[in-house]
N, C-alpha and C. Protein backbone atom coordinates (compact mmCIF):
# COMPACT_ATOMS: atom_id res chain seq x y z
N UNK A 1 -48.93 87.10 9.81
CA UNK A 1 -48.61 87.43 8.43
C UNK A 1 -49.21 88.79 8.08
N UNK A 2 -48.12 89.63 7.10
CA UNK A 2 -48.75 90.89 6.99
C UNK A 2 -49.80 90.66 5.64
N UNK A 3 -50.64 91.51 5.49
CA UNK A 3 -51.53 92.15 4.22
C UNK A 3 -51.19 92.78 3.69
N UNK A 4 -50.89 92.73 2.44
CA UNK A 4 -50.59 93.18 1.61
C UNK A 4 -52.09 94.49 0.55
N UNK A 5 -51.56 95.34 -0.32
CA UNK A 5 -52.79 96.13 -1.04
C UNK A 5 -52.80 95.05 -2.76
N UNK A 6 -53.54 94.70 -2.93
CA UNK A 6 -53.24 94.23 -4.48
C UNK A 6 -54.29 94.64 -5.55
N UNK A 7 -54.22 94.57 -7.01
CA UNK A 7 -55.39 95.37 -7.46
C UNK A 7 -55.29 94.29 -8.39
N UNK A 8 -56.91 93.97 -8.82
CA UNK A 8 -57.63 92.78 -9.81
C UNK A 8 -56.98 93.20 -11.47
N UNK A 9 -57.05 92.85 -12.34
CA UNK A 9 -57.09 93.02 -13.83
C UNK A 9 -58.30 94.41 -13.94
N UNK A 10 -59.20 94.28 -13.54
CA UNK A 10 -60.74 95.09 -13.40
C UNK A 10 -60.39 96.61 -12.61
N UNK A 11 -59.31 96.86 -11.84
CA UNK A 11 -58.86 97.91 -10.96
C UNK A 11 -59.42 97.81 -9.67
N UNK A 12 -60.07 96.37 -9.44
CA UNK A 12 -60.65 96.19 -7.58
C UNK A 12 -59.50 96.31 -7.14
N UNK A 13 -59.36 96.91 -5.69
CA UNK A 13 -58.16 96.46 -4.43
C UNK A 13 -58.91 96.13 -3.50
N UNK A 14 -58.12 95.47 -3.03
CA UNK A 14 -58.28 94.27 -1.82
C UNK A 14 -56.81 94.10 -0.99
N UNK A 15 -56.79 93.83 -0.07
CA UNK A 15 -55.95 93.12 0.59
C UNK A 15 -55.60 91.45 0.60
N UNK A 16 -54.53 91.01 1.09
CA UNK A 16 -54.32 89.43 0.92
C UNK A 16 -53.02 89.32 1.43
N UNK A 17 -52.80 88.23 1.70
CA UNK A 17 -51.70 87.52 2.60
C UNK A 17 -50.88 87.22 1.39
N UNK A 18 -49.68 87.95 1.33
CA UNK A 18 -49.38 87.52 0.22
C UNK A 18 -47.37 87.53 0.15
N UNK A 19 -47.14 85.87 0.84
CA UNK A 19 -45.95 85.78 0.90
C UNK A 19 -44.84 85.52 -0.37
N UNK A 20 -44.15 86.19 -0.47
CA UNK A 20 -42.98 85.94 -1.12
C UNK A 20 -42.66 84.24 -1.76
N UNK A 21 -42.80 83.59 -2.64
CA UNK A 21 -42.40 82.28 -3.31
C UNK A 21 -43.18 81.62 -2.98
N UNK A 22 -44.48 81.71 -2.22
CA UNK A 22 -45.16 81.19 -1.71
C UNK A 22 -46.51 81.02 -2.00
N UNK A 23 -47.88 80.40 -2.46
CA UNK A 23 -48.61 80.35 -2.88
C UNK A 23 -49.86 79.45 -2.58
N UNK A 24 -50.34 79.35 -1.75
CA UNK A 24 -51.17 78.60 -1.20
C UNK A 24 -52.75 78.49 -1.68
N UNK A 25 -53.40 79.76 -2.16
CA UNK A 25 -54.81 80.34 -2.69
C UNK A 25 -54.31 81.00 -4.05
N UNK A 26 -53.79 80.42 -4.65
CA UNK A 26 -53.33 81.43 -6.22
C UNK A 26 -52.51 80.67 -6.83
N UNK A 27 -52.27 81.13 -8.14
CA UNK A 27 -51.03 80.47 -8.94
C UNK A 27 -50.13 81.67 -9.12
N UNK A 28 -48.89 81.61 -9.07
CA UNK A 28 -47.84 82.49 -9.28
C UNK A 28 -47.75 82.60 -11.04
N UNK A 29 -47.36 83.69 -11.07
CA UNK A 29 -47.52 84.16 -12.60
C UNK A 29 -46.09 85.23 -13.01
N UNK A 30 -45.18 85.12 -12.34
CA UNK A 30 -44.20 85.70 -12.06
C UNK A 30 -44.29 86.95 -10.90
N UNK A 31 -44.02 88.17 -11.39
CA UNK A 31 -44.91 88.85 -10.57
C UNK A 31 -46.47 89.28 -9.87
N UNK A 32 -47.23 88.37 -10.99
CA UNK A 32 -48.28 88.56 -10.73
C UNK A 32 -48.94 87.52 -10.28
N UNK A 33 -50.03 87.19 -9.91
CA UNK A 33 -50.55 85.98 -9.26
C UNK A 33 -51.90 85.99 -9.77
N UNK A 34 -52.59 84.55 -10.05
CA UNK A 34 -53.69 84.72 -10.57
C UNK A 34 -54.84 83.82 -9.02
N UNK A 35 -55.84 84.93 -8.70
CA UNK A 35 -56.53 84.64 -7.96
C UNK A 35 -57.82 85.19 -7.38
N UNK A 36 -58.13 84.26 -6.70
CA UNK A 36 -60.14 84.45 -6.93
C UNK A 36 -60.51 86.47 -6.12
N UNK A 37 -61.13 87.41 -6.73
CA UNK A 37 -60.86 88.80 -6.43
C UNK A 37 -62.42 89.04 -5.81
N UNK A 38 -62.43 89.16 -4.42
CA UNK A 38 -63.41 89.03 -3.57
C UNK A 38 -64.47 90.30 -4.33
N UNK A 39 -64.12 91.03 -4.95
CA UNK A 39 -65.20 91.80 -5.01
C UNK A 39 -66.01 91.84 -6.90
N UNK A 40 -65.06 90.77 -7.38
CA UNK A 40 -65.47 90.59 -8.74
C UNK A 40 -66.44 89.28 -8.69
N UNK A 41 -65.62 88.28 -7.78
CA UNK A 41 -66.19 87.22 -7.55
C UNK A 41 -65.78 86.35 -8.66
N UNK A 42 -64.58 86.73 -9.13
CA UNK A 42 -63.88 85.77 -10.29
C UNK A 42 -62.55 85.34 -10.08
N UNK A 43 -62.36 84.39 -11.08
CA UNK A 43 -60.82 84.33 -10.74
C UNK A 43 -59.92 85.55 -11.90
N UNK A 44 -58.67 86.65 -10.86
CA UNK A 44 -58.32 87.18 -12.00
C UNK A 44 -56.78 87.32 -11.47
N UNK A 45 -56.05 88.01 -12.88
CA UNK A 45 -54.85 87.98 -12.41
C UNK A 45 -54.65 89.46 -11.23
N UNK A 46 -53.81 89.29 -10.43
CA UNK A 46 -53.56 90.45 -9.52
C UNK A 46 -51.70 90.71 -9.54
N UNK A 47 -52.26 91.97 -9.16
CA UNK A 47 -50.81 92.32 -8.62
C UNK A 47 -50.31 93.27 -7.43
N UNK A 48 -49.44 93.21 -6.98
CA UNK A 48 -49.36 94.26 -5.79
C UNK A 48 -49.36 95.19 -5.95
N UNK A 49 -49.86 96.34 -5.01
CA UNK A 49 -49.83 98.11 -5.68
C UNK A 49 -48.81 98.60 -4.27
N UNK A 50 -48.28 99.50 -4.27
CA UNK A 50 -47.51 100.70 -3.55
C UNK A 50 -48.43 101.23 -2.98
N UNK A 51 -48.61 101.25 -1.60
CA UNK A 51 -49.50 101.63 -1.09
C UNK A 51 -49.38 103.29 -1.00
N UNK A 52 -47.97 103.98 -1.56
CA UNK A 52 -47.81 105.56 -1.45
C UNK A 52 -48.24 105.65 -2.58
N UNK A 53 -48.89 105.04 -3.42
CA UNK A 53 -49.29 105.38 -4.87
C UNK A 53 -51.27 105.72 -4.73
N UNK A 54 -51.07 104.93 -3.29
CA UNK A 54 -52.96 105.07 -3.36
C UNK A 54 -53.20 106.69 -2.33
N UNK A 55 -54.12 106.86 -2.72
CA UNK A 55 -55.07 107.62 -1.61
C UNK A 55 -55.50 107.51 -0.24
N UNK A 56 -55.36 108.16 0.73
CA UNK A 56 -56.04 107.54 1.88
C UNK A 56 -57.06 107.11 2.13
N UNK A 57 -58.33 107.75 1.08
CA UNK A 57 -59.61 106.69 1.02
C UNK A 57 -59.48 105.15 0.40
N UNK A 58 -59.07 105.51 -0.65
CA UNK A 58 -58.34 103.82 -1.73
C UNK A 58 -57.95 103.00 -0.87
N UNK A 59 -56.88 103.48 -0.08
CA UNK A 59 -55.88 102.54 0.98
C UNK A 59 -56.44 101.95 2.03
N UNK A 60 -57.59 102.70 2.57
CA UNK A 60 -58.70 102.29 4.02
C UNK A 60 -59.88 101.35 3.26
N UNK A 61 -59.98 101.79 1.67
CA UNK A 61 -61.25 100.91 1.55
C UNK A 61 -60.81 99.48 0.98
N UNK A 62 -59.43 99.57 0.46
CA UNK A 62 -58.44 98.11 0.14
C UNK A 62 -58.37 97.41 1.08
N UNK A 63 -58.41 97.81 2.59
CA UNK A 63 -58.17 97.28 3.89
C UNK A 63 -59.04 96.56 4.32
N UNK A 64 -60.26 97.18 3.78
CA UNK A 64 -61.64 96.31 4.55
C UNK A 64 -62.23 95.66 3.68
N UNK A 65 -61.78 95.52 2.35
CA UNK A 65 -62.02 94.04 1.85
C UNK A 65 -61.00 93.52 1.53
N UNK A 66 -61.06 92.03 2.40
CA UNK A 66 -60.55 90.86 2.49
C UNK A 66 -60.58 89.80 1.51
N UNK A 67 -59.72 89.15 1.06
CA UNK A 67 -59.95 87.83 0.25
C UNK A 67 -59.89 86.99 1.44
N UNK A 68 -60.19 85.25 1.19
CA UNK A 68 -60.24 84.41 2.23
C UNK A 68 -58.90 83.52 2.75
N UNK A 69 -59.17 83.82 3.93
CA UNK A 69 -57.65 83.02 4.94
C UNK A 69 -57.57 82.12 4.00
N UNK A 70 -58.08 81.14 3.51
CA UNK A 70 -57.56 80.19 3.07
C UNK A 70 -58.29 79.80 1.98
N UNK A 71 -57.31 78.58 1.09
CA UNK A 71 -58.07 78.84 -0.13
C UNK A 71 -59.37 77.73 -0.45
């Protein structure tokens, strides 16, 4: 499964497994998904970002934090 870039309510990014209709660690919120944001340490709503919209530092440091395989 690919990783996706997603960014917290707060502006954290992170990465996450994040399939299409699918929801396993989150609640679907239409486009957005509400779920626990590894670097807030809360539950918040997220959403996906365009990864041509980030920076190449933004984009490498979204990469290396992870939310958890499973929920």
């Amino acid at each position: 499964m690919e990783r996706k870039i997603v960014e917290c309510e707060q502006g954290g990014l992170f990465s996450t497994i994040w399939v299409p209709f699918v929801s396993l660690k989150a609640v679907r919120l239409g486009s957005k998904r509400l779920q626990r944001c590894p670097i807030h340490k809360k539950w918040e709503k997220v959403h996906r970002v365009e990864t041509s919209t980030l920076s190449a530092d933004a984009l490498a440091n979204a990469r290396v934090v992870t939310d958890s395989r499973i929920p």
